[in-house]
Structures are given as structure tokens and as C-alpha cells.
N, C-alpha and C. Protein backbone atom coordinates (compact mmCIF):
# COMPACT_ATOMS: atom_id res chain seq x y z
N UNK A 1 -28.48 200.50 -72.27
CA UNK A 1 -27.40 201.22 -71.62
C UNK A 1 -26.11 200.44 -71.66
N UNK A 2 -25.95 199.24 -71.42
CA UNK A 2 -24.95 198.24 -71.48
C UNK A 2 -24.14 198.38 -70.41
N UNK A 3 -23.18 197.67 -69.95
CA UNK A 3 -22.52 197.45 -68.98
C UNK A 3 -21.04 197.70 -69.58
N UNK A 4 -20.20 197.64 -68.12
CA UNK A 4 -18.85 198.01 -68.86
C UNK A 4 -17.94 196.81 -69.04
N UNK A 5 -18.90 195.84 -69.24
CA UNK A 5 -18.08 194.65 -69.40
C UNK A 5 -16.94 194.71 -70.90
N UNK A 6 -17.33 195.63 -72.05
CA UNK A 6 -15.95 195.74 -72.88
C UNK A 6 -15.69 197.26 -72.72
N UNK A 7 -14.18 197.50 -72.07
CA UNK A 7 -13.68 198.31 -71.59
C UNK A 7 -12.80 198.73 -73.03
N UNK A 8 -12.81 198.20 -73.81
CA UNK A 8 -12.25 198.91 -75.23
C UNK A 8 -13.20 200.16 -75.66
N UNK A 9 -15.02 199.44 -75.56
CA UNK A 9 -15.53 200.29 -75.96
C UNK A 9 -15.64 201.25 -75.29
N UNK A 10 -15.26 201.37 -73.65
CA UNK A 10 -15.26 202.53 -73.02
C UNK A 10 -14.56 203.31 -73.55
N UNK A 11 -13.43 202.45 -73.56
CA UNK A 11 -11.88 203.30 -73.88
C UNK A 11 -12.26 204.55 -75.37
N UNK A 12 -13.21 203.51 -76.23
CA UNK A 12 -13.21 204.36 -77.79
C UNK A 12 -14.15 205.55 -77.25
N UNK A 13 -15.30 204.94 -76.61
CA UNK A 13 -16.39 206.00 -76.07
C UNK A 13 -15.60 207.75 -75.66
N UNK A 14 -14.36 207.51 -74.74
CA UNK A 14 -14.13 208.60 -73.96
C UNK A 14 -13.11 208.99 -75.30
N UNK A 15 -12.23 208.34 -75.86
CA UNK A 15 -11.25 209.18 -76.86
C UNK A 15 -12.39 209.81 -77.72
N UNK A 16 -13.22 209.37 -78.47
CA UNK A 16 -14.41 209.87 -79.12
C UNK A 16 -14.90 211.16 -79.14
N UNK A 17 -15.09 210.91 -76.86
CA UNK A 17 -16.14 212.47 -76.31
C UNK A 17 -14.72 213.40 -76.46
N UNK A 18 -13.52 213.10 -75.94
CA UNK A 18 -12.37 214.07 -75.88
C UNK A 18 -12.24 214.78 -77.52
N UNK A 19 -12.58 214.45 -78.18
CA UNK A 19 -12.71 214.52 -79.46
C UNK A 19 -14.08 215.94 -79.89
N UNK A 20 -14.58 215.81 -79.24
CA UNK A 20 -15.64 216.78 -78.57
C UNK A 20 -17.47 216.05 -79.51
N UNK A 21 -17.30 214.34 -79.41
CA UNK A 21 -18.41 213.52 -79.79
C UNK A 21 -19.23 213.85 -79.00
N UNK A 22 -20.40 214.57 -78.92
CA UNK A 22 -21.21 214.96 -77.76
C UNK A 22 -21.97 212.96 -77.53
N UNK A 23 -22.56 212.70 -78.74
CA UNK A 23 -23.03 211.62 -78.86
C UNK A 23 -22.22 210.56 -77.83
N UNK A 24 -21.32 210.96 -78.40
CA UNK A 24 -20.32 209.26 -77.64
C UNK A 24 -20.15 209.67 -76.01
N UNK A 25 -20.15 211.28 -75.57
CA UNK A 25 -19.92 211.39 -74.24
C UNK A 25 -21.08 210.79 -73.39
N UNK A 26 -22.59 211.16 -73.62
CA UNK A 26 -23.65 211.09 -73.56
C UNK A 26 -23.98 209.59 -73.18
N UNK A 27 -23.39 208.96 -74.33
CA UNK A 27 -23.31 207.20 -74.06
C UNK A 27 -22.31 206.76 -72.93
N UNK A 28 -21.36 207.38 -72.97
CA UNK A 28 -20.26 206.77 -72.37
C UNK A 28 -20.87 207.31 -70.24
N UNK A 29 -21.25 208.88 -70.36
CA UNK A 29 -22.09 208.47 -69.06
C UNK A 29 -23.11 207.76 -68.60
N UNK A 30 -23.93 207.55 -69.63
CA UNK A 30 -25.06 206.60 -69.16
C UNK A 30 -24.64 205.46 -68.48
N UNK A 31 -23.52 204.51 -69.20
CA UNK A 31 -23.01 203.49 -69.25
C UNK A 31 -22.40 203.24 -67.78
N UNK A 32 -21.15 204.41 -67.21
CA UNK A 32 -20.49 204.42 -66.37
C UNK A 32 -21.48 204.81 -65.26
N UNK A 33 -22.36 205.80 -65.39
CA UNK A 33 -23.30 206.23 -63.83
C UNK A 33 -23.93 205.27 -63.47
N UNK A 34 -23.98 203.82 -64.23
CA UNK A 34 -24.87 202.59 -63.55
C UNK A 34 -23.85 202.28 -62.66
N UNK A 35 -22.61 201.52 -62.93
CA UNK A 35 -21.30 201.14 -62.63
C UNK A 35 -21.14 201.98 -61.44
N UNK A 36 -20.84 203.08 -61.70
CA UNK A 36 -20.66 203.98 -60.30
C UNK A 36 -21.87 203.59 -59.35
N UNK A 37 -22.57 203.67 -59.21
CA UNK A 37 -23.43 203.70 -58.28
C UNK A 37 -23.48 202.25 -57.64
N UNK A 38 -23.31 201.53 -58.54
CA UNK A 38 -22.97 200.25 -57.87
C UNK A 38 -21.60 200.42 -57.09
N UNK A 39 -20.47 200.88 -57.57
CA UNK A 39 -19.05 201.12 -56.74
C UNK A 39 -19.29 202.00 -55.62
N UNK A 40 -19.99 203.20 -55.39
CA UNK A 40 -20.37 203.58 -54.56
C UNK A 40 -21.09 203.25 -53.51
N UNK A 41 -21.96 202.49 -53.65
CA UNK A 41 -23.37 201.12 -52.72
C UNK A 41 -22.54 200.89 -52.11
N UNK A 42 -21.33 199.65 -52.68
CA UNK A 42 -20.33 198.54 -52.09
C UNK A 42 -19.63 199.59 -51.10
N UNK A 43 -19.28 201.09 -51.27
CA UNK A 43 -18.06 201.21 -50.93
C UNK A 43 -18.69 201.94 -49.70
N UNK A 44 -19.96 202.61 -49.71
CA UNK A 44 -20.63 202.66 -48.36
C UNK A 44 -21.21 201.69 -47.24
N UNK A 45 -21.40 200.49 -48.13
CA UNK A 45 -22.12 199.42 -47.36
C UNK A 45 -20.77 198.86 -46.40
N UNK A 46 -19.65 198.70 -46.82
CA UNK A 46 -18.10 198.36 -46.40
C UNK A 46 -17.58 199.24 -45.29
N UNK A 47 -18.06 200.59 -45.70
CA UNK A 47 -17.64 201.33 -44.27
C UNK A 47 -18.69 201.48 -43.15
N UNK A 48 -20.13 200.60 -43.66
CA UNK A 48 -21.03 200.76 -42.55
C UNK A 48 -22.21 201.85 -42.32
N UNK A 49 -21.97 202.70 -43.37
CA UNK A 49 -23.12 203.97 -44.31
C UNK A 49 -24.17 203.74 -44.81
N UNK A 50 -24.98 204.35 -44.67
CA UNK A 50 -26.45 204.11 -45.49
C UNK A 50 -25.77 204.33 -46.93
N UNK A 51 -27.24 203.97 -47.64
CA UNK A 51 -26.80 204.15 -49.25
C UNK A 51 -27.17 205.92 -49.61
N UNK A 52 -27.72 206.34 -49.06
CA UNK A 52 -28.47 208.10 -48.83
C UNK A 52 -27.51 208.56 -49.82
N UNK A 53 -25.82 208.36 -49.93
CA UNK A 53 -25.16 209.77 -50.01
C UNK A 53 -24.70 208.82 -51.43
N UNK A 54 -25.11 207.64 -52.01
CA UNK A 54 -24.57 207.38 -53.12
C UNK A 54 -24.93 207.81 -54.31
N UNK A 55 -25.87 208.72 -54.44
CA UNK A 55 -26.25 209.47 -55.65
C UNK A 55 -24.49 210.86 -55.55
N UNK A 56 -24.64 211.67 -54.49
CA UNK A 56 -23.90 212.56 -54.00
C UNK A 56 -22.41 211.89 -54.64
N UNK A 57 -22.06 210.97 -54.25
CA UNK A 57 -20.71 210.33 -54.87
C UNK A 57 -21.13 210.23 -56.22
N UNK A 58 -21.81 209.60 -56.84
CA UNK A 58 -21.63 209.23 -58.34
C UNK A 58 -21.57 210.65 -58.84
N UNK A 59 -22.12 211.61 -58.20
CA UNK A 59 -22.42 212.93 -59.33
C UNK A 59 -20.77 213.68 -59.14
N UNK A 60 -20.44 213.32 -57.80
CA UNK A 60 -18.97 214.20 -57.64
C UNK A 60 -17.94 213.24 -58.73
N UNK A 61 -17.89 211.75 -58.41
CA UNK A 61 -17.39 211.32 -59.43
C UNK A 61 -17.06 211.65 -60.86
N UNK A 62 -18.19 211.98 -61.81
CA UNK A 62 -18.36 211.90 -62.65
C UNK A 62 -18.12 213.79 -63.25
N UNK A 63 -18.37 214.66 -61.79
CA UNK A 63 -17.53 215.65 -62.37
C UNK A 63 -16.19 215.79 -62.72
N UNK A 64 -15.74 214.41 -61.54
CA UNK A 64 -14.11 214.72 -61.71
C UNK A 64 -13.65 214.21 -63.31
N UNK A 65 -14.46 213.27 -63.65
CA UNK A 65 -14.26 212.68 -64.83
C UNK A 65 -13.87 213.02 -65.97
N UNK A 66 -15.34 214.60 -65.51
CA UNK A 66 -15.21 215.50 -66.52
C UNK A 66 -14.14 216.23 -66.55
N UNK A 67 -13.80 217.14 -65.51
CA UNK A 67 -12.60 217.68 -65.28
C UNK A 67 -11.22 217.71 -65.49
N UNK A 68 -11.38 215.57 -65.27
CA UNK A 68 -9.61 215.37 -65.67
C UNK A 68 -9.66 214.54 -66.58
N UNK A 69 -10.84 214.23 -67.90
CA UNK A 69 -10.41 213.96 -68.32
C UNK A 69 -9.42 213.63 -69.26
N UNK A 70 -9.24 214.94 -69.40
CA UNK A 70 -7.44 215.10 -70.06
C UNK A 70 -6.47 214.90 -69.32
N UNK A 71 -6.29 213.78 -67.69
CA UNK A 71 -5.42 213.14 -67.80
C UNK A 71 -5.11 212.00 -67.79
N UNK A 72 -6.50 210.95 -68.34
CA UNK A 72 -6.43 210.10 -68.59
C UNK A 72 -5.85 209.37 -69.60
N UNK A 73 -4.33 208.37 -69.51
CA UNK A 73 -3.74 208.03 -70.59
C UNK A 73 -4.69 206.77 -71.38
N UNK A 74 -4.39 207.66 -72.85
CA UNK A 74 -5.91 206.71 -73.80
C UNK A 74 -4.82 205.74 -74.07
N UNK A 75 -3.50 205.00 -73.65
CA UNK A 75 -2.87 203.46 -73.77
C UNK A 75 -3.90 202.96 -72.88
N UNK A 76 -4.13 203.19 -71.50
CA UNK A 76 -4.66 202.50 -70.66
C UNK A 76 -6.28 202.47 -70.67
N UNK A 77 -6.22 201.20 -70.35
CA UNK A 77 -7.82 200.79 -70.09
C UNK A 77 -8.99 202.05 -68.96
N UNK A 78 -9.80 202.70 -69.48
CA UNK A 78 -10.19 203.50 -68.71
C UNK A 78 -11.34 203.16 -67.24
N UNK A 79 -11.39 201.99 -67.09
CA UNK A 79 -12.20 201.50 -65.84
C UNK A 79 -11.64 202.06 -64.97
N UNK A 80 -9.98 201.17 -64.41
CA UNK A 80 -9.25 201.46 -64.01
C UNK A 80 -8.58 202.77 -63.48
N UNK A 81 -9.05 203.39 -64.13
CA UNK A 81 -8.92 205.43 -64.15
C UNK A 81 -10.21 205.36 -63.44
N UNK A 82 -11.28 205.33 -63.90
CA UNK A 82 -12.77 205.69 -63.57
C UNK A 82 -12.67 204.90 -61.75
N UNK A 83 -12.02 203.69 -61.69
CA UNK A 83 -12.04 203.35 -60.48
C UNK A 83 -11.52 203.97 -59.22
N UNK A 84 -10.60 204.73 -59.69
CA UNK A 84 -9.59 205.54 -58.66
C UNK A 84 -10.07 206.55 -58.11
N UNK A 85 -10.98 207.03 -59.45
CA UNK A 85 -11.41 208.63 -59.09
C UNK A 85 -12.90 208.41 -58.17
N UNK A 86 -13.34 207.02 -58.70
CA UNK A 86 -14.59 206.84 -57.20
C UNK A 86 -14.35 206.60 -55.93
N UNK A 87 -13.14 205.48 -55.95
CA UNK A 87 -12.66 205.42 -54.45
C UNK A 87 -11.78 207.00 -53.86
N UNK A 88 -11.35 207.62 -54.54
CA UNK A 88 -11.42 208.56 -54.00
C UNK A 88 -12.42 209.74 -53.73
N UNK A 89 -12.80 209.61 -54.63
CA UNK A 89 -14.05 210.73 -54.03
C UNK A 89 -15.01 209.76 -52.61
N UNK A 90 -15.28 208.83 -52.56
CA UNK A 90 -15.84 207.64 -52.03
C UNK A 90 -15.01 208.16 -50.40
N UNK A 91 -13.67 208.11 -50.48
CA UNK A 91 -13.31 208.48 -49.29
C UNK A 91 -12.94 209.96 -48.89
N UNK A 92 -13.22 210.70 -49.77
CA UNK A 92 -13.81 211.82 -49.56
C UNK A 92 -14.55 212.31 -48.92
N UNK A 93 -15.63 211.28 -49.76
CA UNK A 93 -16.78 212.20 -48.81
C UNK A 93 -16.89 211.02 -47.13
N UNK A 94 -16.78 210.13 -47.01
CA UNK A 94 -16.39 209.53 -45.87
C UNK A 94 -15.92 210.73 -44.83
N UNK A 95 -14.51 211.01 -45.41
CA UNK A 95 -13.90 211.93 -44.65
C UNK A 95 -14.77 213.10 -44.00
N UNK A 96 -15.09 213.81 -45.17
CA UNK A 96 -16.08 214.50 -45.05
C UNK A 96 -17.16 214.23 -43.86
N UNK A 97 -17.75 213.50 -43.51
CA UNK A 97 -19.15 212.92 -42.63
C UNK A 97 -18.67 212.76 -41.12
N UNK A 98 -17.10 212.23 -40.87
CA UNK A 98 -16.30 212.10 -40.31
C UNK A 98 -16.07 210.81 -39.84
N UNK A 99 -15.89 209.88 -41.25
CA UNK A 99 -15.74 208.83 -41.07
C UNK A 99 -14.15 208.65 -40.93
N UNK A 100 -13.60 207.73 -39.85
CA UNK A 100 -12.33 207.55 -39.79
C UNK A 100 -12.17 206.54 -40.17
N UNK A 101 -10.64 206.10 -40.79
CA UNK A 101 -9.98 205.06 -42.17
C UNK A 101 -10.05 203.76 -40.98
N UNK A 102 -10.39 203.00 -41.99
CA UNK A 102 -10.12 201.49 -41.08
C UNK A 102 -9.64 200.35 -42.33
N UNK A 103 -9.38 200.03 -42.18
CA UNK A 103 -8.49 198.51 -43.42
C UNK A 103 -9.26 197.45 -42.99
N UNK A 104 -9.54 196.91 -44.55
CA UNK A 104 -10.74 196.07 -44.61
C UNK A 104 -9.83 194.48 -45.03
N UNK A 105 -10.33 193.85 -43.61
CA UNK A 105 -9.30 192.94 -43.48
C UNK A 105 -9.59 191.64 -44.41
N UNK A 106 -10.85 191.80 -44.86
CA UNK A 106 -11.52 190.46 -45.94
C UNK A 106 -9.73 190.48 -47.23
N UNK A 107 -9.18 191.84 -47.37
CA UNK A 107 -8.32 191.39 -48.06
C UNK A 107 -7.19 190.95 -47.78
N UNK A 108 -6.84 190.71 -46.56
CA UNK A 108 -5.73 190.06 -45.56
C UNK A 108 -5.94 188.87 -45.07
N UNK A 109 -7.17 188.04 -45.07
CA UNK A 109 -7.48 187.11 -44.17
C UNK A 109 -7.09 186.10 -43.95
N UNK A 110 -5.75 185.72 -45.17
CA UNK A 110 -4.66 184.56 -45.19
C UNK A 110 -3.89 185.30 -44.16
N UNK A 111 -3.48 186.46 -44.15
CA UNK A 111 -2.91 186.47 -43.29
C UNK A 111 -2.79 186.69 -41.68
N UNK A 112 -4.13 187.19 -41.61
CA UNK A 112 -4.88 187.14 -40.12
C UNK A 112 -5.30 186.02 -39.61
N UNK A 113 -4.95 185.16 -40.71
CA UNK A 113 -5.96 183.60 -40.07
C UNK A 113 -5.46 183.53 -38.77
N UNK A 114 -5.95 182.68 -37.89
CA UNK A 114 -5.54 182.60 -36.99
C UNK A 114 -4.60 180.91 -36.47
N UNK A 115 -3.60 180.83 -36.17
CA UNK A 115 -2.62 180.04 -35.89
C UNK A 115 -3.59 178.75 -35.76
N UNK A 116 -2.92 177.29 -36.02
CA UNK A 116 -3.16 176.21 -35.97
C UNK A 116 -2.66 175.72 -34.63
N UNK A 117 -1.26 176.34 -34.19
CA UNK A 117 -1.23 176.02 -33.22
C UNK A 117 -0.27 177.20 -32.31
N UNK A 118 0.09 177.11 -31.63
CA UNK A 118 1.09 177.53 -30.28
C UNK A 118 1.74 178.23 -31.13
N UNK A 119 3.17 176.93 -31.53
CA UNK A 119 4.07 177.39 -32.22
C UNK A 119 3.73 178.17 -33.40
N UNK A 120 2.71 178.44 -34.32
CA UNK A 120 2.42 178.98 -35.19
C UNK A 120 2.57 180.19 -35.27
N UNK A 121 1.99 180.72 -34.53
CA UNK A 121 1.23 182.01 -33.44
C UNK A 121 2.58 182.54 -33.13
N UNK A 122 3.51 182.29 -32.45
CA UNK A 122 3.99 182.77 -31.86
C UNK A 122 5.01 183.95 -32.07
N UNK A 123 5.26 184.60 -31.31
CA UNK A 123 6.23 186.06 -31.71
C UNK A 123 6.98 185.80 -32.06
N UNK A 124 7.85 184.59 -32.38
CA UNK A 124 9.14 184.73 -32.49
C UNK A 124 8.78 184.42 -34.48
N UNK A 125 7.46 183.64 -34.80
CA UNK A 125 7.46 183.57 -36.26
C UNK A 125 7.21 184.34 -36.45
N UNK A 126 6.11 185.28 -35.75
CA UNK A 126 5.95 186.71 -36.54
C UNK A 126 7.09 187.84 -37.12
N UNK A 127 8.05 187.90 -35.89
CA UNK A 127 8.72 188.92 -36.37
C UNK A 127 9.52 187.90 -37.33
N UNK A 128 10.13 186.67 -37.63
CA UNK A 128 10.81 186.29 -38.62
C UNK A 128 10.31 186.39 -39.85
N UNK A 129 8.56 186.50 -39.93
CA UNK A 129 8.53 187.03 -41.31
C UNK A 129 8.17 188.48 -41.32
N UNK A 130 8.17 189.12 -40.40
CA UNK A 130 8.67 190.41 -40.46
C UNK A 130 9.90 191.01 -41.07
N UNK A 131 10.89 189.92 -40.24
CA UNK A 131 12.62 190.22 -41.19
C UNK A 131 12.34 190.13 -41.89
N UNK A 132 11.53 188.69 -43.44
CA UNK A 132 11.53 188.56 -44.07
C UNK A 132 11.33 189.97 -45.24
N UNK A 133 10.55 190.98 -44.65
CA UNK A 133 10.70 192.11 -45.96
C UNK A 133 11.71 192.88 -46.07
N UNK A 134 11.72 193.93 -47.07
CA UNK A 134 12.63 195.27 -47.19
C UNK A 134 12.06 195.90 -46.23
N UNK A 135 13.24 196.66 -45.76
CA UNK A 135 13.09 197.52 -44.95
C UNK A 135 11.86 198.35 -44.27
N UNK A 136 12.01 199.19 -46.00
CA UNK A 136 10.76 200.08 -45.97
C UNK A 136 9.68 199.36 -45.57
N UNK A 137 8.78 198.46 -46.07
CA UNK A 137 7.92 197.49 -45.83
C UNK A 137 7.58 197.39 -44.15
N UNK A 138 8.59 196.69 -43.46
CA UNK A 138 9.10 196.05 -42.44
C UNK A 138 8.44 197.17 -41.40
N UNK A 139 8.98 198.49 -41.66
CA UNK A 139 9.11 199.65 -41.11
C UNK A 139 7.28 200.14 -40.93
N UNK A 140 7.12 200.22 -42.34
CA UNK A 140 5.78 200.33 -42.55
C UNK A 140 4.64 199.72 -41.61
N UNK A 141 4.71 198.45 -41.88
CA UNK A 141 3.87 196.91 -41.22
C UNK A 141 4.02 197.06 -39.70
N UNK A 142 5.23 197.74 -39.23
CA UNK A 142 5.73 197.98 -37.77
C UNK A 142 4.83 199.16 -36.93
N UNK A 143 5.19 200.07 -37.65
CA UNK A 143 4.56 201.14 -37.56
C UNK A 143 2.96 201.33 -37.60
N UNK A 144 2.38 200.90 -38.56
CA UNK A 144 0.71 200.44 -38.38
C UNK A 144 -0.09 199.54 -37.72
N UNK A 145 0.86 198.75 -37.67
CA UNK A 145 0.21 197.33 -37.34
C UNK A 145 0.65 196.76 -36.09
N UNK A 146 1.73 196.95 -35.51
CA UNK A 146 2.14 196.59 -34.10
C UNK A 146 1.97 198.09 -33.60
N UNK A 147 2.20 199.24 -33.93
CA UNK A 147 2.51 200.48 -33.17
C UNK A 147 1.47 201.06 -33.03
N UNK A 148 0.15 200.90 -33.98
CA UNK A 148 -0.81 202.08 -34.12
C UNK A 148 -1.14 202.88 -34.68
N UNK A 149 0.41 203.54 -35.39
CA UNK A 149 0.23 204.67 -35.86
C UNK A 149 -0.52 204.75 -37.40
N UNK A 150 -1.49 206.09 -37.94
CA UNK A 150 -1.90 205.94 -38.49
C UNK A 150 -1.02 206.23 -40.38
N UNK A 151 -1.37 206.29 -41.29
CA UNK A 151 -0.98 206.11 -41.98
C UNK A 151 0.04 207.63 -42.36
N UNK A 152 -0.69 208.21 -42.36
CA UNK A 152 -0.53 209.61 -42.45
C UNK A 152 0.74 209.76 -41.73
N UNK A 153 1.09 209.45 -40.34
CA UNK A 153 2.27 209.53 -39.27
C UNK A 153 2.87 208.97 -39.78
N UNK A 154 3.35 207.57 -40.15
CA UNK A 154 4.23 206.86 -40.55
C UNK A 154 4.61 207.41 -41.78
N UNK A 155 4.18 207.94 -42.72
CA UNK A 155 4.37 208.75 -44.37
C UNK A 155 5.11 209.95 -43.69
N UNK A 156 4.78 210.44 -42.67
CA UNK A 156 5.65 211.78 -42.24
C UNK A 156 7.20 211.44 -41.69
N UNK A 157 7.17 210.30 -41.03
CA UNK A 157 7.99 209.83 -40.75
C UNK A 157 9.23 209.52 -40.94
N UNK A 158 9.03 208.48 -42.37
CA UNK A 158 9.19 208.00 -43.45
C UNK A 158 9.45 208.72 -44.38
N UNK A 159 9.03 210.24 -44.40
CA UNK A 159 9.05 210.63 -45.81
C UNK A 159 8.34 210.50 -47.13
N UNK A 160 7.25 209.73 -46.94
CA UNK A 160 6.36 209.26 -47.65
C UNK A 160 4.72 210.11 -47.65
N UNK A 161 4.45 209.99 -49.00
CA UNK A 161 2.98 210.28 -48.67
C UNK A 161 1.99 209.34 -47.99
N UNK A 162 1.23 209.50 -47.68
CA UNK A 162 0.08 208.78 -47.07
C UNK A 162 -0.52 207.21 -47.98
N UNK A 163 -1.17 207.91 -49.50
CA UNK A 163 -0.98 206.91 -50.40
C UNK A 163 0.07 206.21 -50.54
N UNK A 164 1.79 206.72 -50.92
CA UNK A 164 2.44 206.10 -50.92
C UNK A 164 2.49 204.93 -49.76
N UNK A 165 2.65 204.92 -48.34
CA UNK A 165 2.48 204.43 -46.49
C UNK A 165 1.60 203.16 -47.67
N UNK A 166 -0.02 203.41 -48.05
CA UNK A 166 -1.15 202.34 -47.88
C UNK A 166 -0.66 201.64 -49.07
N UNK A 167 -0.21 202.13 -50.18
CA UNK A 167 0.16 200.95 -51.18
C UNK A 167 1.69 200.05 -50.99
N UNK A 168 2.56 200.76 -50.13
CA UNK A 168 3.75 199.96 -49.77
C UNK A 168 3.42 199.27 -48.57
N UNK A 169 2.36 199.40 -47.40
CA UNK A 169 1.50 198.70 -47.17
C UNK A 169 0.88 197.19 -47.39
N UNK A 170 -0.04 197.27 -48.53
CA UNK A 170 -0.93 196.98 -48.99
C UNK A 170 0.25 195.90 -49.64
N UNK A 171 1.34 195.87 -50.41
CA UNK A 171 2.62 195.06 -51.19
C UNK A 171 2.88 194.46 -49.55
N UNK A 172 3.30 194.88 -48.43
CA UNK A 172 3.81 194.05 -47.63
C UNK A 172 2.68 193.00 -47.01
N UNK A 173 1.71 193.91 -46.98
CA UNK A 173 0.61 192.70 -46.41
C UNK A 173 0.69 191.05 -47.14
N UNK A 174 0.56 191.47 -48.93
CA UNK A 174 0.51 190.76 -49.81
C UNK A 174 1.65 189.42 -49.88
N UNK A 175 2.74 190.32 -49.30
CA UNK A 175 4.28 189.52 -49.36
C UNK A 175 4.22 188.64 -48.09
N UNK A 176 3.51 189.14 -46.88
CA UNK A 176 3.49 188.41 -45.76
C UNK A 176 2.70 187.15 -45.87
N UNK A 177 1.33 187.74 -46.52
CA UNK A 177 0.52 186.23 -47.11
C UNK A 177 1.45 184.91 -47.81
N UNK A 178 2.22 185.59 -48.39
CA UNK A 178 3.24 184.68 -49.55
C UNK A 178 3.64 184.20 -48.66
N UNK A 179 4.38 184.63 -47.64
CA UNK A 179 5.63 183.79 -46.57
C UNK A 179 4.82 182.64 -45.78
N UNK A 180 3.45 183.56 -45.24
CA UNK A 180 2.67 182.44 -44.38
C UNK A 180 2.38 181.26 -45.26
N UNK A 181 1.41 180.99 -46.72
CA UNK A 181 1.30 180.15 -47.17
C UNK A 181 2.57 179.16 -47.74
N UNK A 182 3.50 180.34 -47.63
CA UNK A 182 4.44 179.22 -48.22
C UNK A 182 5.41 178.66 -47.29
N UNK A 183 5.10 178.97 -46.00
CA UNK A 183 6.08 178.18 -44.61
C UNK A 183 4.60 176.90 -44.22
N UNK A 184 3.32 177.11 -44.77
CA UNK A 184 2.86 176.11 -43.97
C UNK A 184 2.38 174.70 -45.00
N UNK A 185 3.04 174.97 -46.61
CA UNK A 185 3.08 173.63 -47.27
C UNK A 185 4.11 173.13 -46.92
């Protein structure tokens, strides 16, 4: 079956099936429904889910696959595509069960560490690397993270979609890590 460790050959696999290679489609799912199901495991075990519903994801996955795969750009590496469309279906069906969104802080944890000392800690550094972002950012990080509000509210807010809110987000978290490690060499 092989693994998707060379993502070229994915890449040739799916231009191939688009091509209407029944052969190469055939290969190219075998290959990816291992992969999925492993992305699916992780991505239930993370929100605290049995594994029960990870067949249910890989199969919705892999319809969407089918579905779009005409809009997958064949410049780009197709994991990367294949990854998006699991975490979303992934929180899909979450949604679905009525799982509510929580941010998984293992990818923040430079910046959650917790203070060395007093002065570290304290409000007055926080909000200075708060100033430290753009606006938007600032606004963002404010809004979720000191205020509460959920992602969705702040995107309405803002003017933003929801995705848009978690990946301008997700850049400020990243930028805040930068400031912390680089105020404490």
C-alpha cells in the first residue's frame, strides 16, 4: 500500500485519476485511507472522543476528495489539500456530536509557560507585548483570550470570517511566542 511519505507520487497518482486512470485512483485511495485514519484517531483522541466515529470521518473525507477534486491546484503538493479537507470534516463531525471548539494549547506552550518570576507575569508585560502586534491581531488576541468571546463573535465583529478570526489568531499567538522568547535572552 505504501505510505505518503513521497507526496510527488501522490501528486502524479491524483493528476493521473483526474485524467480518468481508474488504476492510479484506486492506488492513490488505498494509500491515503491508511493516512486518514490515522489523522482522524489523532484528531479524536485530542478532542477527547472515542475512536468509534473514525471510520465515519475517513469515508466523509474521502468523498469530499472525490467531489473537489477539481479544485485541487496540481502546482501544489496534495497532502496538504488532503489535510484540510480531514480537519475539516474532523470538525464537522465534532460539531455535529456537539462537541464545542477548544484550542489546543500544546501549540502555544512557549507562550503559556508560566512566568519565572513576579515581574515576568505581570500585566503590565503582558499588555506591552500585546501593543507589540497590528492591530487586527491585538484586537483578535483581546477579544478571545482576555474577553471570552468566541471566534465566530469576534469575525462578526471584525468583519471577518471565523477561519479568517483562528488563522489571524493562530499568526498572533505565533508572534507573541517570538516577543516572549526574544525579551527573555
Amino acid at each position: 500500500m505504501g505510505s505518503l511519505s513521497d507526496p510527488e507520487d501522490l501528486s502524479a497518482l491524483m493528476r493521473a485519476a483526474r485524467k480518468g486512470d481508474d488504476e492510479a485512483y484506486r492506488r492513490l485511495l488505498l494509500r491515503v485511507a491508511t493516512w486518514l485514519r490515522a489523522v482522524a484517531s489523532r484528531g479524536l483522541a485530542a478532542a477527547g472522543r472515542p475512536n468509534a466515529d473514525c471510520e465515519d470521518i475517513v469515508q466523509e473525507t474521502l468523498l469530499a476528495m472525490h467531489l473537489k477534486r477539481d479544485t485541487w491546484d496540481e502546482t501544489q503538493p496534495l497532502q496538504p489539500w488532503l489535510r484540510a479537507i480531514a480537519r475539516h470534516k474532523l470538525v464537522d463531525h465534532l460539531r455535529r456530536r456537539g462537541f464545542t471548539d477548544h484550542v489546543d494549547i500544546d501549540d502555544h506552550s512557549d507562550t503559556l509557560a508560566a512566568p519565572a518570576s513576579a515581574e515576568e507575569g505581570s500585566a503590565l508585560d503582558a499588555r506591552q507585548m500585546l501593543a507589540s502586534l497590528p492591530e487586527r491581531q491585538r484586537r483578535i488576541v483581546e477579544g478571545i483570550s482576555i474577553e471570552g468571546q468566541s471566534a465566530r463573535d469576534v469575525g462578526v465583529r471584525m468583519g471577518m470570517s471565523e477561519g479568517a478570526v483562528r488563522v489571524t489568531l493562530h499568526r498572533a499567538l505565533r508572534a507573541l511566542a517570538e516577543v516572549y522568547r526574544r525579551d527573555r535572552t
